[in-house]
Protein backbone atom coordinates (compact mmCIF):
# COMPACT_ATOMS: atom_id res chain seq x y z
CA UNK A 1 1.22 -15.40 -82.44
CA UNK A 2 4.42 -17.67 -82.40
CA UNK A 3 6.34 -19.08 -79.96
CA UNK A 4 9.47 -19.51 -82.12
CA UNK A 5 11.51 -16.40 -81.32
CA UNK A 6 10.56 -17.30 -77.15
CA UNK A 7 14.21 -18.91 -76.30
CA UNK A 8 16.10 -15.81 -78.35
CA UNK A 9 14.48 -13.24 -75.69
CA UNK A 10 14.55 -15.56 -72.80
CA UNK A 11 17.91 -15.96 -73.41
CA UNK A 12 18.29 -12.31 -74.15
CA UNK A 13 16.87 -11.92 -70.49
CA UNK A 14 19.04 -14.03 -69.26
CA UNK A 15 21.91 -11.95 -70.70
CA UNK A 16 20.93 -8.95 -69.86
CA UNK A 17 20.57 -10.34 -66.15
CA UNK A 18 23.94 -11.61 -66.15
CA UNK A 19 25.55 -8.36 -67.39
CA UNK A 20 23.64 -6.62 -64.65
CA UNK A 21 25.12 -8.93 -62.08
CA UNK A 22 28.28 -8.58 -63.32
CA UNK A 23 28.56 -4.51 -63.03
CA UNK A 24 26.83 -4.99 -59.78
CA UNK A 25 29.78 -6.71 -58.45
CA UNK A 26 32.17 -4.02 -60.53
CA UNK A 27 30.45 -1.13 -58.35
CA UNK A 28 31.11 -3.32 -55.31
CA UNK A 29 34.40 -4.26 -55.75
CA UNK A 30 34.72 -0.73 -56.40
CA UNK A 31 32.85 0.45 -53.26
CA UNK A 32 35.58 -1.78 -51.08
CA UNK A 33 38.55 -0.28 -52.53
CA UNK A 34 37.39 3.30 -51.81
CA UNK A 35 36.22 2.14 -48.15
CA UNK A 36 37.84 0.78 -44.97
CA UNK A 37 36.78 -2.87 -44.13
CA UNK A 38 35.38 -1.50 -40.97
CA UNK A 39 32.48 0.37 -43.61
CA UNK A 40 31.79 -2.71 -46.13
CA UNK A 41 32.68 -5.97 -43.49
CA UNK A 42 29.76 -5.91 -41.76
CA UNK A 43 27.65 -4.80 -45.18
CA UNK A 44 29.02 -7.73 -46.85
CA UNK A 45 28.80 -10.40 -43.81
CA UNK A 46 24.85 -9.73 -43.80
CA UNK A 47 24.57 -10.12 -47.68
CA UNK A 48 26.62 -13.11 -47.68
CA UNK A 49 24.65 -14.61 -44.89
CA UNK A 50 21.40 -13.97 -46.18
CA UNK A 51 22.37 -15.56 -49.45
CA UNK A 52 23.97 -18.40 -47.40
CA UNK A 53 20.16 -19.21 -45.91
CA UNK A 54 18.02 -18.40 -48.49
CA UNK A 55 20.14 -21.11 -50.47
CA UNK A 56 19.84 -23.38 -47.87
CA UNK A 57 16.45 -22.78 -47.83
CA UNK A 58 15.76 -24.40 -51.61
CA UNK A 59 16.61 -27.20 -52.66
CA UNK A 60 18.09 -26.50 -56.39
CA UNK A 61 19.07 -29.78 -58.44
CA UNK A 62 22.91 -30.58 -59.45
CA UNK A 63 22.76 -28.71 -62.70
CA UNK A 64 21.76 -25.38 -61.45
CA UNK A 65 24.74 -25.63 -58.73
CA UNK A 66 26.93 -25.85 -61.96
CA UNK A 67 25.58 -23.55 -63.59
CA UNK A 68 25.83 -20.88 -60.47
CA UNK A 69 29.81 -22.88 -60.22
CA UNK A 70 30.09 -21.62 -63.96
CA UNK A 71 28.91 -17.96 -63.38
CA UNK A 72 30.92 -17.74 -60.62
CA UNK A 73 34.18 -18.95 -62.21
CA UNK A 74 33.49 -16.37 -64.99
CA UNK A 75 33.23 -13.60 -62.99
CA UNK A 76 36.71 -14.49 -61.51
CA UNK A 77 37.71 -14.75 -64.51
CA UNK A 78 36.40 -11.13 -65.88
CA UNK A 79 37.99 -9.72 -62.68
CA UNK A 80 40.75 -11.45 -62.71
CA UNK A 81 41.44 -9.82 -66.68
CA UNK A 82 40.51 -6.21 -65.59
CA UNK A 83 42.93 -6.53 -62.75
CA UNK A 84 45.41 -7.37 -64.89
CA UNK A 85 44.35 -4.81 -67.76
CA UNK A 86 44.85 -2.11 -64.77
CA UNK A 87 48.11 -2.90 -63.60
């Protein structure tokens, strides 16, 4: 058995992992516009801090805070477009 079609489907995971991040945050963003802030604030200051510590709690080298920087800015970047594809 060969190894040579391993990157394709890792980085098919990967894909499929991002996309499922993404419309995690869609149902989210959705969630807080159908809610008060006095529902989702607290909801959303426990995730926050738990992700605040448990990255705290590894050390992760320079490229992977770019790469998470890179996600990030994407995401912005898809929301900011279906904002402005709504309006």
């Amino acid at each position: 058995m060969s190894d040579s079609n391993a990157p394709e489907h890792l980085d098919a995971k990967h894909e499929r992992n991002r996309q499922q991040r993404i419309e995690g945050i869609k149902r989210w963003v959705e969630y807080i516009k159908s809610e008060s802030p006095e529902t989702w604030g607290s909801q959303q200051n426990a995730v926050v801090n738990d992700q605040l510590d448990a990255a705290q709690s590894v050390q992760t080298s320079a490229s992977h805070q770019q790469h998470v920087k890179d996600v990030a800015a994407e995401i912005i970047e898809a929301s900011s477009e279906s904002d402005a594809e709504s309006k």
